[in-house]
C-alpha atoms as a PDB file:
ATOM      1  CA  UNK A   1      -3.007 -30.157 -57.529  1.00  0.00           C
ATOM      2  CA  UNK A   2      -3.789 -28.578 -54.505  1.00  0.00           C
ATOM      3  CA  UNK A   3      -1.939 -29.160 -51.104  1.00  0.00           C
ATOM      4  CA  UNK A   4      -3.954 -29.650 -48.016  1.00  0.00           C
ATOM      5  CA  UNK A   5      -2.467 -26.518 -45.100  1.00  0.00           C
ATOM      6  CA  UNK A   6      -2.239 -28.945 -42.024  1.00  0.00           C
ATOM      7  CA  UNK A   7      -1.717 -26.535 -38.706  1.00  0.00           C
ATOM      8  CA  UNK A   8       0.572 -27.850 -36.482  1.00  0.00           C
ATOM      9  CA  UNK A   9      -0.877 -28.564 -32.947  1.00  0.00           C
ATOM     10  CA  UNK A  10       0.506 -29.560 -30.169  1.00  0.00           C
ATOM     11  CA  UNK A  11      -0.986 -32.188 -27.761  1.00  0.00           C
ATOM     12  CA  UNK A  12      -1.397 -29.506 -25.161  1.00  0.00           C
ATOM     13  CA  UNK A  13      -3.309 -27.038 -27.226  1.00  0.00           C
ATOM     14  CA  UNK A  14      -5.786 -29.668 -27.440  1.00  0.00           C
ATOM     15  CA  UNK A  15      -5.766 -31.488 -23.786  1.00  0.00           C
ATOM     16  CA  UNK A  16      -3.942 -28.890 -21.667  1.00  0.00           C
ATOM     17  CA  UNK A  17      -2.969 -30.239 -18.189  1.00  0.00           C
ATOM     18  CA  UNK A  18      -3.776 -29.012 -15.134  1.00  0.00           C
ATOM     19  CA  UNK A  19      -0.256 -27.182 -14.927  1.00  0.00           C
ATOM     20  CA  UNK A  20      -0.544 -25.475 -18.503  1.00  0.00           C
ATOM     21  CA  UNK A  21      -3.808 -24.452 -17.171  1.00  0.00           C
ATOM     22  CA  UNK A  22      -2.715 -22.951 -13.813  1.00  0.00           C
ATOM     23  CA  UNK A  23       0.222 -21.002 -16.195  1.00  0.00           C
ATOM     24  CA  UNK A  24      -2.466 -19.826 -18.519  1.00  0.00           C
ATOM     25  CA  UNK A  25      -4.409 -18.226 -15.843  1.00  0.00           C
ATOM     26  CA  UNK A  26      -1.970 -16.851 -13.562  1.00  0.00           C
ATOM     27  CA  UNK A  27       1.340 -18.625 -12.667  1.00  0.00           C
ATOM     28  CA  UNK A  28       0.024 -19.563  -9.614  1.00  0.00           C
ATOM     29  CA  UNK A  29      -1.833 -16.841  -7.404  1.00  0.00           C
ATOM     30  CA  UNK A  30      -1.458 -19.041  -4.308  1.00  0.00           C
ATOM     31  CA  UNK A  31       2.666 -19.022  -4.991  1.00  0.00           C
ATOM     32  CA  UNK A  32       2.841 -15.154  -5.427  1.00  0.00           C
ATOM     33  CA  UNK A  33       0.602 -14.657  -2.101  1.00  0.00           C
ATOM     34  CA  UNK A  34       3.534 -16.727  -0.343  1.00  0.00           C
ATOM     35  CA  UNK A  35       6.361 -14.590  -1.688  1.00  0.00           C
ATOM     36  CA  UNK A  36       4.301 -11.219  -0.514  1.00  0.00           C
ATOM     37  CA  UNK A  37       4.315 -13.009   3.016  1.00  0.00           C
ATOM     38  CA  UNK A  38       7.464 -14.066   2.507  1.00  0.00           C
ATOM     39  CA  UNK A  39       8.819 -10.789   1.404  1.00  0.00           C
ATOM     40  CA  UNK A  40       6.777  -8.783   4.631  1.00  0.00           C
ATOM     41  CA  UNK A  41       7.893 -11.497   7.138  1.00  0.00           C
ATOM     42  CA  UNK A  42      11.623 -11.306   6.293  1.00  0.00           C
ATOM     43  CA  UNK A  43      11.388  -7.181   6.180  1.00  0.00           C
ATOM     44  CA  UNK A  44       9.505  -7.091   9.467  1.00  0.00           C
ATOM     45  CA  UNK A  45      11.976  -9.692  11.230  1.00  0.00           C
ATOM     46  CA  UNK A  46      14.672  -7.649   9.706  1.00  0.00           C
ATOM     47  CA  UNK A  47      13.869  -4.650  11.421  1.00  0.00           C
ATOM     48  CA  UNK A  48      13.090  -5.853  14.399  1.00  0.00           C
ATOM     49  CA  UNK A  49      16.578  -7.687  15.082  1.00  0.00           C
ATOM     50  CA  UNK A  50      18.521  -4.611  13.675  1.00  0.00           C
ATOM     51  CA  UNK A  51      16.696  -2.204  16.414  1.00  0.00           C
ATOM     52  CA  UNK A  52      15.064  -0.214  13.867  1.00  0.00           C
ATOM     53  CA  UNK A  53      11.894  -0.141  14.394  1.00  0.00           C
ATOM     54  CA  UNK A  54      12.988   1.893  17.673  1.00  0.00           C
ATOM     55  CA  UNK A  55      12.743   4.538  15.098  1.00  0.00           C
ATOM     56  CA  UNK A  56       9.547   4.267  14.494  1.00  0.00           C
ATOM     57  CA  UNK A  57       8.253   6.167  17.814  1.00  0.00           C
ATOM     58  CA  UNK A  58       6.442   8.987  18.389  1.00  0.00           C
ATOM     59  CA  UNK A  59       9.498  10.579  20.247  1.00  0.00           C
ATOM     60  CA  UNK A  60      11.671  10.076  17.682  1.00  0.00           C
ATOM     61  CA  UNK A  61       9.977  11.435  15.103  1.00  0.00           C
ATOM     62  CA  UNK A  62       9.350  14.382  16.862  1.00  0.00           C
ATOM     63  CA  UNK A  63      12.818  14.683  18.265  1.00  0.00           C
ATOM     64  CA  UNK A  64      13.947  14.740  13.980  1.00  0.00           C
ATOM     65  CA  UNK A  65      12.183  17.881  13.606  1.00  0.00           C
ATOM     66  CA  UNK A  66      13.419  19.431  16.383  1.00  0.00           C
ATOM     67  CA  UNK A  67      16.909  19.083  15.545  1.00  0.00           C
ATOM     68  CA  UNK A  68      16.959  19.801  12.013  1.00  0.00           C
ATOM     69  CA  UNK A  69      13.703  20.608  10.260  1.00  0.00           C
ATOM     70  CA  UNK A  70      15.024  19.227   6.605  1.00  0.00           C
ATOM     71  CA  UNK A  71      16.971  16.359   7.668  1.00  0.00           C
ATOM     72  CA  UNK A  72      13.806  15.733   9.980  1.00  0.00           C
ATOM     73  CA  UNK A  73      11.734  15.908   6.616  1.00  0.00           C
ATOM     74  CA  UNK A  74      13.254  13.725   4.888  1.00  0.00           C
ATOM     75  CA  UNK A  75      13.602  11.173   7.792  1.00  0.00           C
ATOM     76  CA  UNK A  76       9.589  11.392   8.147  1.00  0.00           C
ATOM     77  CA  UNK A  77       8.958  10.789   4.636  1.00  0.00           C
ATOM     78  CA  UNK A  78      11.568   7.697   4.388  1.00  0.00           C
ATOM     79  CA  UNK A  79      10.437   5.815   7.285  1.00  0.00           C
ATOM     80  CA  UNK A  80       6.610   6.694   6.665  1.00  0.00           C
ATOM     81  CA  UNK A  81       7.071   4.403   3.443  1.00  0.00           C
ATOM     82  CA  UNK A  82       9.183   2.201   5.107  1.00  0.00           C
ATOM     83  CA  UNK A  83       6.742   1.833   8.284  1.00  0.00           C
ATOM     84  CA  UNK A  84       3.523   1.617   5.967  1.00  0.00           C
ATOM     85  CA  UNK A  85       5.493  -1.540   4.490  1.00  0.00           C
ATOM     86  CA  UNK A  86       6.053  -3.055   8.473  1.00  0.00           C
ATOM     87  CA  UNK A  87       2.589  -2.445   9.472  1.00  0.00           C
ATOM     88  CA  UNK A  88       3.343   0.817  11.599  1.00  0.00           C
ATOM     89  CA  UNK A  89       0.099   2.574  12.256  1.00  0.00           C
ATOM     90  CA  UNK A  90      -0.246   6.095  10.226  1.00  0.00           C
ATOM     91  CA  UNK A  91      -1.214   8.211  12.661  1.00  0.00           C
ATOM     92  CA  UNK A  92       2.426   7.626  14.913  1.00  0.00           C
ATOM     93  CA  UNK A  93       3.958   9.680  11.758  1.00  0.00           C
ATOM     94  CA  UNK A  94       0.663  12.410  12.164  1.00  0.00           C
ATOM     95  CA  UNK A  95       0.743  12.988  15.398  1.00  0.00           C
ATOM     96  CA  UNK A  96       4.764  13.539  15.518  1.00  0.00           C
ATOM     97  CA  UNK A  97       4.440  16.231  12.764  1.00  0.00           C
ATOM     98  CA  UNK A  98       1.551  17.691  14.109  1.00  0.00           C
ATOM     99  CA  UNK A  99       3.349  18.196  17.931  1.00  0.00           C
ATOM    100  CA  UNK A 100       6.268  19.524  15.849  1.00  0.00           C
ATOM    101  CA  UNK A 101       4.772  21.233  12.378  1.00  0.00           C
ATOM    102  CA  UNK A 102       1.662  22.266  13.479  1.00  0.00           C
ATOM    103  CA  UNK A 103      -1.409  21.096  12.263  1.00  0.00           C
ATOM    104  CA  UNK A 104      -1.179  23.241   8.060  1.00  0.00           C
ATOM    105  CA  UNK A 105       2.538  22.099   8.014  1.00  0.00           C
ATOM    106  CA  UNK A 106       2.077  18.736   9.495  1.00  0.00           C
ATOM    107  CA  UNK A 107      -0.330  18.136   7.876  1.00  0.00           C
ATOM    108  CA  UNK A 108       1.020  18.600   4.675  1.00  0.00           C
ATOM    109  CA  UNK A 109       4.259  16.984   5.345  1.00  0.00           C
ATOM    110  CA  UNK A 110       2.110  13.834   6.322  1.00  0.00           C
ATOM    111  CA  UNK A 111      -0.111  13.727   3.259  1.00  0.00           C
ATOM    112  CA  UNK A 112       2.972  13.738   0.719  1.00  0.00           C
ATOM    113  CA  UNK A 113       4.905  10.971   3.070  1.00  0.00           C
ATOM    114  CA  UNK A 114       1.702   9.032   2.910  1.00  0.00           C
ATOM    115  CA  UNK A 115       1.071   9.042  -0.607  1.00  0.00           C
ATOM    116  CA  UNK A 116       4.563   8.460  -1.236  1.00  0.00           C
ATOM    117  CA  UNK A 117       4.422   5.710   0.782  1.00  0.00           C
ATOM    118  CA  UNK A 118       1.543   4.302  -0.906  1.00  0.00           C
ATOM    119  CA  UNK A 119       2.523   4.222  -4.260  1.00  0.00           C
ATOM    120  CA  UNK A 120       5.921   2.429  -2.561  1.00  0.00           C
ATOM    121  CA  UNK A 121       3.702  -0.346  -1.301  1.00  0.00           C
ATOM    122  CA  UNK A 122       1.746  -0.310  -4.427  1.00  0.00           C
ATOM    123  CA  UNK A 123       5.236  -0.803  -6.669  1.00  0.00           C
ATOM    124  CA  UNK A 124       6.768  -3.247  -4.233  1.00  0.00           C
ATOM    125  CA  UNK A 125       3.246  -5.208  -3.953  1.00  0.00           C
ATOM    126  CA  UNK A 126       2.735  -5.168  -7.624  1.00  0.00           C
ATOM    127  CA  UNK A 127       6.024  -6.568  -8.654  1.00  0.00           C
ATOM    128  CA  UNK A 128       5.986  -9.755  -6.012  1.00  0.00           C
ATOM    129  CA  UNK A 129       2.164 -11.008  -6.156  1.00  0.00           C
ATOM    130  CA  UNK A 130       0.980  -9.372  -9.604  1.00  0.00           C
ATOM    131  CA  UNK A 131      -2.818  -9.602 -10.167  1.00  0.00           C
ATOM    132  CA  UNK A 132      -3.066 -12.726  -7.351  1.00  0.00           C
ATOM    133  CA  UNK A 133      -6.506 -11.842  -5.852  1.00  0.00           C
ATOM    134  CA  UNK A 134      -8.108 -11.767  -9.078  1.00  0.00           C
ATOM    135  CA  UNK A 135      -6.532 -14.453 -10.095  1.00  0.00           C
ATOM    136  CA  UNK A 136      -7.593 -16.660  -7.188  1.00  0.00           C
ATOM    137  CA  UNK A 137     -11.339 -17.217  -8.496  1.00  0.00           C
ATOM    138  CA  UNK A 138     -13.151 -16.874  -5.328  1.00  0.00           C
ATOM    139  CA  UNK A 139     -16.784 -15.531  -5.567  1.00  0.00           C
ATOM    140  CA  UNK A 140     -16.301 -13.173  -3.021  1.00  0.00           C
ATOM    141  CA  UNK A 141     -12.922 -11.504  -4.150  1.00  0.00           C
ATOM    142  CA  UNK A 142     -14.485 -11.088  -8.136  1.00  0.00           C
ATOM    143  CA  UNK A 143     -17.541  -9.692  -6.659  1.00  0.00           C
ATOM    144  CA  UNK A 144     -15.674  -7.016  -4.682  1.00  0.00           C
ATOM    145  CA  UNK A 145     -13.209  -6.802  -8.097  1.00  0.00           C
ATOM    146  CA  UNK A 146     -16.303  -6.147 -10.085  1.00  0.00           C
ATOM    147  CA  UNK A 147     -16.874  -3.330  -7.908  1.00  0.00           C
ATOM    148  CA  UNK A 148     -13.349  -2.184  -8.093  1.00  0.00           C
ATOM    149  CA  UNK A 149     -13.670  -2.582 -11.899  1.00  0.00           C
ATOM    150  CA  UNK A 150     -16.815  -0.484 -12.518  1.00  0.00           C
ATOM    151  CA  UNK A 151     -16.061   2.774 -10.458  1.00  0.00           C
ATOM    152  CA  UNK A 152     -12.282   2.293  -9.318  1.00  0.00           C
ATOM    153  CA  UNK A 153     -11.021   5.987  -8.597  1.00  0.00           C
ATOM    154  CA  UNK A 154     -14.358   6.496  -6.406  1.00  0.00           C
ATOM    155  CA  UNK A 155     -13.684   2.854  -5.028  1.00  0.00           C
ATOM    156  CA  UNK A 156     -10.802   4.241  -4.079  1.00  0.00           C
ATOM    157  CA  UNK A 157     -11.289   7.475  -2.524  1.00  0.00           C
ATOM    158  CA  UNK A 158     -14.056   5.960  -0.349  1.00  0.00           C
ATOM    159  CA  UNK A 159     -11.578   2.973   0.897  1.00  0.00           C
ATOM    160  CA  UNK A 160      -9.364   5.739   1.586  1.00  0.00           C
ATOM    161  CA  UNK A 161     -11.477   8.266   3.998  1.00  0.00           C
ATOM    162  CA  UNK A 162     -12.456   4.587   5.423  1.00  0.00           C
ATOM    163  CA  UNK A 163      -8.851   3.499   5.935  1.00  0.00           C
ATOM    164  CA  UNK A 164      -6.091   5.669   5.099  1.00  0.00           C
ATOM    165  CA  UNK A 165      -2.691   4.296   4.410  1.00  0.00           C
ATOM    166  CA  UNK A 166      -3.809   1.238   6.333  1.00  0.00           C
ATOM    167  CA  UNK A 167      -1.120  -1.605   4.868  1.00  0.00           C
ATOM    168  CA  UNK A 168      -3.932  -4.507   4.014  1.00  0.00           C
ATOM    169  CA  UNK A 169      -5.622  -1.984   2.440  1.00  0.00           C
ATOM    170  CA  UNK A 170      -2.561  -0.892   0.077  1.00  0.00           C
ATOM    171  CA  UNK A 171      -1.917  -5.055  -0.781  1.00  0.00           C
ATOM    172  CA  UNK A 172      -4.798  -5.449  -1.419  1.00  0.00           C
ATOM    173  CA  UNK A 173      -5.200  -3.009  -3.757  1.00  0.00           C
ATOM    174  CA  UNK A 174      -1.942  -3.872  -5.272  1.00  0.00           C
ATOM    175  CA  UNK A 175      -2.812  -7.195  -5.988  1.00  0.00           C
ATOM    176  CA  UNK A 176      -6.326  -6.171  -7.116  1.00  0.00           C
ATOM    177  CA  UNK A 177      -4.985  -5.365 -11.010  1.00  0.00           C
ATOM    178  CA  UNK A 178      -6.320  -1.974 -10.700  1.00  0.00           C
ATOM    179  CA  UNK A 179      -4.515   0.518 -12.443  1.00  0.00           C
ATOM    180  CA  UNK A 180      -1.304   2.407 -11.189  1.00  0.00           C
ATOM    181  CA  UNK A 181      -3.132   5.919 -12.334  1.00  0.00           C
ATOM    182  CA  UNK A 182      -6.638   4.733 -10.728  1.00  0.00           C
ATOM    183  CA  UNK A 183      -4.855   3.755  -7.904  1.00  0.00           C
ATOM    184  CA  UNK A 184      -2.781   6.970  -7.198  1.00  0.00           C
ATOM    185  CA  UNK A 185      -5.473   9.189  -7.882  1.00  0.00           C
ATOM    186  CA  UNK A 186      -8.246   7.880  -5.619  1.00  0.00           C
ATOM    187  CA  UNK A 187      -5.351   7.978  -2.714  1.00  0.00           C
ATOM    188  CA  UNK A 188      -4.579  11.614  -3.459  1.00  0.00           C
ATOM    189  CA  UNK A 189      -8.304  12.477  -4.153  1.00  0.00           C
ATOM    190  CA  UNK A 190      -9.097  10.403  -0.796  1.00  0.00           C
ATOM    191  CA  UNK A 191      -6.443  11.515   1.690  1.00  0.00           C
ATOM    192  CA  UNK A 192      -7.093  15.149   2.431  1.00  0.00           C
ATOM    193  CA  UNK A 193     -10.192  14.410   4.528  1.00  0.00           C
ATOM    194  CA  UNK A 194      -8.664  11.752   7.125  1.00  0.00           C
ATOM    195  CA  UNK A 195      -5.627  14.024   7.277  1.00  0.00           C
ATOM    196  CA  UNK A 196      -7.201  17.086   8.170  1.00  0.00           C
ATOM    197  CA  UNK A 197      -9.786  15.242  10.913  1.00  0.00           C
ATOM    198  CA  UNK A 198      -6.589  13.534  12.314  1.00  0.00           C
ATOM    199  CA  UNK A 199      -4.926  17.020  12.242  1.00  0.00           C
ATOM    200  CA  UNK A 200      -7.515  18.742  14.081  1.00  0.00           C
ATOM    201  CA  UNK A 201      -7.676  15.881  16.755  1.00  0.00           C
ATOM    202  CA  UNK A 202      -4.360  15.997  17.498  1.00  0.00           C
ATOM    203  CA  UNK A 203      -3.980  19.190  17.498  1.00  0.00           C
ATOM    204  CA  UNK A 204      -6.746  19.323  19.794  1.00  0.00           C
ATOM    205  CA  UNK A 205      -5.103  16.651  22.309  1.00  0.00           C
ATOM    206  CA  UNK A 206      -1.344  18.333  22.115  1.00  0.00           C
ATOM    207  CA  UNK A 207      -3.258  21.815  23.782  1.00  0.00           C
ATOM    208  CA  UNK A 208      -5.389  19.782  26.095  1.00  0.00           C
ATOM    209  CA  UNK A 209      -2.083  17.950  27.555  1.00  0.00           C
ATOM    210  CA  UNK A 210       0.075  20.835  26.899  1.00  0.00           C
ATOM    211  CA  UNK A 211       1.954  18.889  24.490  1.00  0.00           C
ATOM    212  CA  UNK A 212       4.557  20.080  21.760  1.00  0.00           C
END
């Protein structure tokens, strides 16, 4: 005599509610898009009230180097992740190594704090809001996704001579589900060109008003 195999099913399985279906696709895109504000509002307020962001000056930087070249390193490099994080333009931290480096050693110095500072941003980003912009379904976002998708490292290097470290740029991407490898390689592929423009330019300025 045989025996009839019944699966077991849950109710859910077979009407899920709107809540199993928001879980299913995403634990809420819209929630983890609050923390990442959340997260940046209470860093930047943070920063502000403790005076720190006093740090994040042109003179400052520059006055690091000048008194000790390593500890002056090392200060660059921390507060260029930092700042990236606080929405601190790049080019404060290029034009204070520049004044003080040079434009080869400057230079250099900025492109490892930068891409250090990117893959910071990417980490930090990546752990709070996940995948959330793919996950929000807007025809716009999976169209530029499906871009991201097909060529990603070239994507990337192209956003990159665009925008540099720009922070928008680096949540974005974070949020995009792109690859941690895509994503570090298309910054250090796309990088050196900005960097060496900006160099030149600022360079250029520091002779003009005997700067340095």
């Amino acid at each position: 005599m045989s025996e009839i195999d019944h699966s077991e099913r849950r109710p859910d399985d077979e009407h899920p509610s709107p809540v199993h279906r928001m879980l299913k696709r995403g634990i809420f895109p819209c929630a983890r898009l609050l923390a990442v504000g959340l997260f940046l509002g209470v860093l930047f307020a943070a920063f502000e009230l403790s005076g720190m962001r006093a740090h994040f000056s042109l003179v400052f930087l520059h006055d690091q180097f000048v008194g000790n070249k390593l500890n002056g390193v090392l200060i660059f490099v921390l507060l260029f992740s930092l700042g990236n994080l606080i929405q601190i333009p790049g080019w404060v931290f290029l034009a204070a190594a520049v004044l003080a480096l040079g434009q080869l050693w400057g230079g250099a110095l900025t492109y490892v704090a930068a891409s250090a500072s990117c893959a910071l941003t990417f980490v930090t980003i990546r752990v709070l809001g996940g995948d959330a912009l793919r996950q929000l379904q807007s025809r716009i976002a999976l169209r530029l996704l499906a871009q991201l998708d097909a060529r990603p490292i070239r994507s990337i290097v192209i956003l990159r001579v665009l925008f540099q470290t720009v922070p928008a740029l680096n949540y974005a991407l974070a949020m995009s589900g792109v690859g941690f490898r895509e994503y570090m390689l298309g910054t250090l592929l796309g990088l050196p060109l900005p960097i060496a423009l900006y160099c030149l330019f600022f360079d250029f300025l520091a002779g003009f008003l005997q700067l340095g």
